[in-house]
C-alpha atoms as a PDB file:
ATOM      1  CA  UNK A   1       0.000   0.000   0.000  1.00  0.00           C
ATOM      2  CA  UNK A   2       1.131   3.631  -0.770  1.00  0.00           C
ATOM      3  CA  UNK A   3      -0.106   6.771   0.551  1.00  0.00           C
ATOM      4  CA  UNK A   4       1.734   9.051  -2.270  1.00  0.00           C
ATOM      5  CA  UNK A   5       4.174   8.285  -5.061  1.00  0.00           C
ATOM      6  CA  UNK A   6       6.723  10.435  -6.831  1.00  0.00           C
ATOM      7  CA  UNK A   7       8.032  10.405 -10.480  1.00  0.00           C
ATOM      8  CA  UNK A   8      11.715  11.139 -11.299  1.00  0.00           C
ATOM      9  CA  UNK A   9      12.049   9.048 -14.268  1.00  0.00           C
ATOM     10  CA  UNK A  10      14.192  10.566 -16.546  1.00  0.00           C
ATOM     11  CA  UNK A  11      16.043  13.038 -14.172  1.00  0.00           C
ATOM     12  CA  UNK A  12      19.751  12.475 -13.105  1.00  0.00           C
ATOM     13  CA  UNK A  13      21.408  12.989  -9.696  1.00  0.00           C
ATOM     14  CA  UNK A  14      20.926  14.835  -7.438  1.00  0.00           C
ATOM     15  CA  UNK A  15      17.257  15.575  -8.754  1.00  0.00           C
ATOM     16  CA  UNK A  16      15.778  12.471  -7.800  1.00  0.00           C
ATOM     17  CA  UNK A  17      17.076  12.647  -4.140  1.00  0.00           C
ATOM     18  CA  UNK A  18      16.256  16.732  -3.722  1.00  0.00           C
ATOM     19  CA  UNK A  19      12.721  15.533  -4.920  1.00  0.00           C
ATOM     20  CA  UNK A  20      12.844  12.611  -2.557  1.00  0.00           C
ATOM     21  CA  UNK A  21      13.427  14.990   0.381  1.00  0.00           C
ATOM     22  CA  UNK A  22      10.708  17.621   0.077  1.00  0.00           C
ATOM     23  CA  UNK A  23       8.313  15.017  -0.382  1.00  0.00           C
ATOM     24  CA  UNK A  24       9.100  13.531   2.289  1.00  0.00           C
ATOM     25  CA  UNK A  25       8.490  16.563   4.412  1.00  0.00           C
ATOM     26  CA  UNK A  26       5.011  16.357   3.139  1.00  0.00           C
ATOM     27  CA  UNK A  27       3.826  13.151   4.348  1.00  0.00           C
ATOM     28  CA  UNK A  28       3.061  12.116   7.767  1.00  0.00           C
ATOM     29  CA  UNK A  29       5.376   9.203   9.979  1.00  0.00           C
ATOM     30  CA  UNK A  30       4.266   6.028   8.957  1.00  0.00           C
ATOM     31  CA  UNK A  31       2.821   6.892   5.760  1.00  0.00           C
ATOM     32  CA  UNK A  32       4.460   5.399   2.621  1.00  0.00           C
ATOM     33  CA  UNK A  33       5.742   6.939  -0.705  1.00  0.00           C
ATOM     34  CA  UNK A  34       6.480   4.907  -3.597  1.00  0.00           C
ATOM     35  CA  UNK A  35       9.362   6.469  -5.788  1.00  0.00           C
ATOM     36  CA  UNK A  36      10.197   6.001  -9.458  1.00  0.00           C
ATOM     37  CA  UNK A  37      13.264   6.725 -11.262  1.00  0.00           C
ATOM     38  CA  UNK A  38      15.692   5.955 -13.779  1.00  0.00           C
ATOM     39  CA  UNK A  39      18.807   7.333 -12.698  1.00  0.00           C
ATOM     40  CA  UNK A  40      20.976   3.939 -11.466  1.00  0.00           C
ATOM     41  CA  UNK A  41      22.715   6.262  -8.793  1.00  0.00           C
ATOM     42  CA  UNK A  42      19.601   6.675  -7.088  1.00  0.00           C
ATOM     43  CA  UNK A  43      20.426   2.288  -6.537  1.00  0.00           C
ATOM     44  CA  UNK A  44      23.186   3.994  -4.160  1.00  0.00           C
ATOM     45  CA  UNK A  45      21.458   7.378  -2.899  1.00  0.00           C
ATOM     46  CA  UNK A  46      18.283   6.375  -2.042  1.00  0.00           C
ATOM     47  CA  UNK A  47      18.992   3.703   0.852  1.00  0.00           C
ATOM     48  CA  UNK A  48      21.737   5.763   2.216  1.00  0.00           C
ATOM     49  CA  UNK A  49      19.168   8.891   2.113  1.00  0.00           C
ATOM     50  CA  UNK A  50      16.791   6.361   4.212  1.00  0.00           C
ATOM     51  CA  UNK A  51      19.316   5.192   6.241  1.00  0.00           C
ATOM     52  CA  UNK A  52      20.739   8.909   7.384  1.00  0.00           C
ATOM     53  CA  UNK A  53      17.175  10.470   7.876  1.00  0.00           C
ATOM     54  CA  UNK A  54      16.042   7.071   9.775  1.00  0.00           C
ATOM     55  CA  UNK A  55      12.947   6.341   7.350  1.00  0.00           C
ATOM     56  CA  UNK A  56      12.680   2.474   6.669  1.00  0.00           C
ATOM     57  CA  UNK A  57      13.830   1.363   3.157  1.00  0.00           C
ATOM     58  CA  UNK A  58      10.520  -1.367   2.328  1.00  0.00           C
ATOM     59  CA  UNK A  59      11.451  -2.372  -1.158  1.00  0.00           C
ATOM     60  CA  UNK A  60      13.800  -1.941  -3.510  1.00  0.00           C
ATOM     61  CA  UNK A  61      13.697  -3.030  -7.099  1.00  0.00           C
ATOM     62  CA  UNK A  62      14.369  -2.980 -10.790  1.00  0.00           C
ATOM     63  CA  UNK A  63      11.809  -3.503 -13.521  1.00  0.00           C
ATOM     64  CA  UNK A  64      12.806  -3.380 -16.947  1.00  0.00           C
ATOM     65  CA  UNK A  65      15.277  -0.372 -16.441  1.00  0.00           C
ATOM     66  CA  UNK A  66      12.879   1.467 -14.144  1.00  0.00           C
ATOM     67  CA  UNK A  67      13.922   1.637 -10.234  1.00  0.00           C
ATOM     68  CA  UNK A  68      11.254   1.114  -7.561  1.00  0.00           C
ATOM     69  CA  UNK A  69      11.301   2.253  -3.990  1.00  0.00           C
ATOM     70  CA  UNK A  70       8.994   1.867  -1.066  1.00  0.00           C
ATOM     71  CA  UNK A  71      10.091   4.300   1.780  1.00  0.00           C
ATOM     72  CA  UNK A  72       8.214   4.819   5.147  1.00  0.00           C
ATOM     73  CA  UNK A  73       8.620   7.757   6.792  1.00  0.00           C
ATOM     74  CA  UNK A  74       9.945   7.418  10.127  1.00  0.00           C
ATOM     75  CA  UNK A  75       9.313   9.473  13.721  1.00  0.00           C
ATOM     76  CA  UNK A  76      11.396  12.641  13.331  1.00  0.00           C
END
């Protein structure tokens, strides 16, 4: 289940990470957003972005060049 998801197919780093953040600022602790991208740094960025702001990394995968993320916002 996701509460909100957010596109960044097609953009390159750091875009996909600065977009990560503010929407992540606009969703509540607990709720989930479901990222898309492209960019195969965001393989590297996006669980050490979880990981340093203490949100919880659900799923991580590729499908057919297209990267999919499942983050939960944690208590901050």
């Amino acid at each position: 289940m996701t509460d909100q998801q957010l596109d960044t197919r097609g953009l390159l780093c750091p875009e996909p990470v600065m977009l990560l953040h503010n929407a992540v600022r606009d969703i509540q602790p607990g709720e989930r957003l479901q990222v898309l991208a492209t960019d195969p740094s965001t393989q590297r960025d996006i669980p050490r972005f979880c990981q340093f702001l203490g949100h919880q990394l659900l799923s991580q995968s590729e499908v057919d060049g297209e990267f999919h993320y499942l983050i939960e916002k944690g208590e901050i």
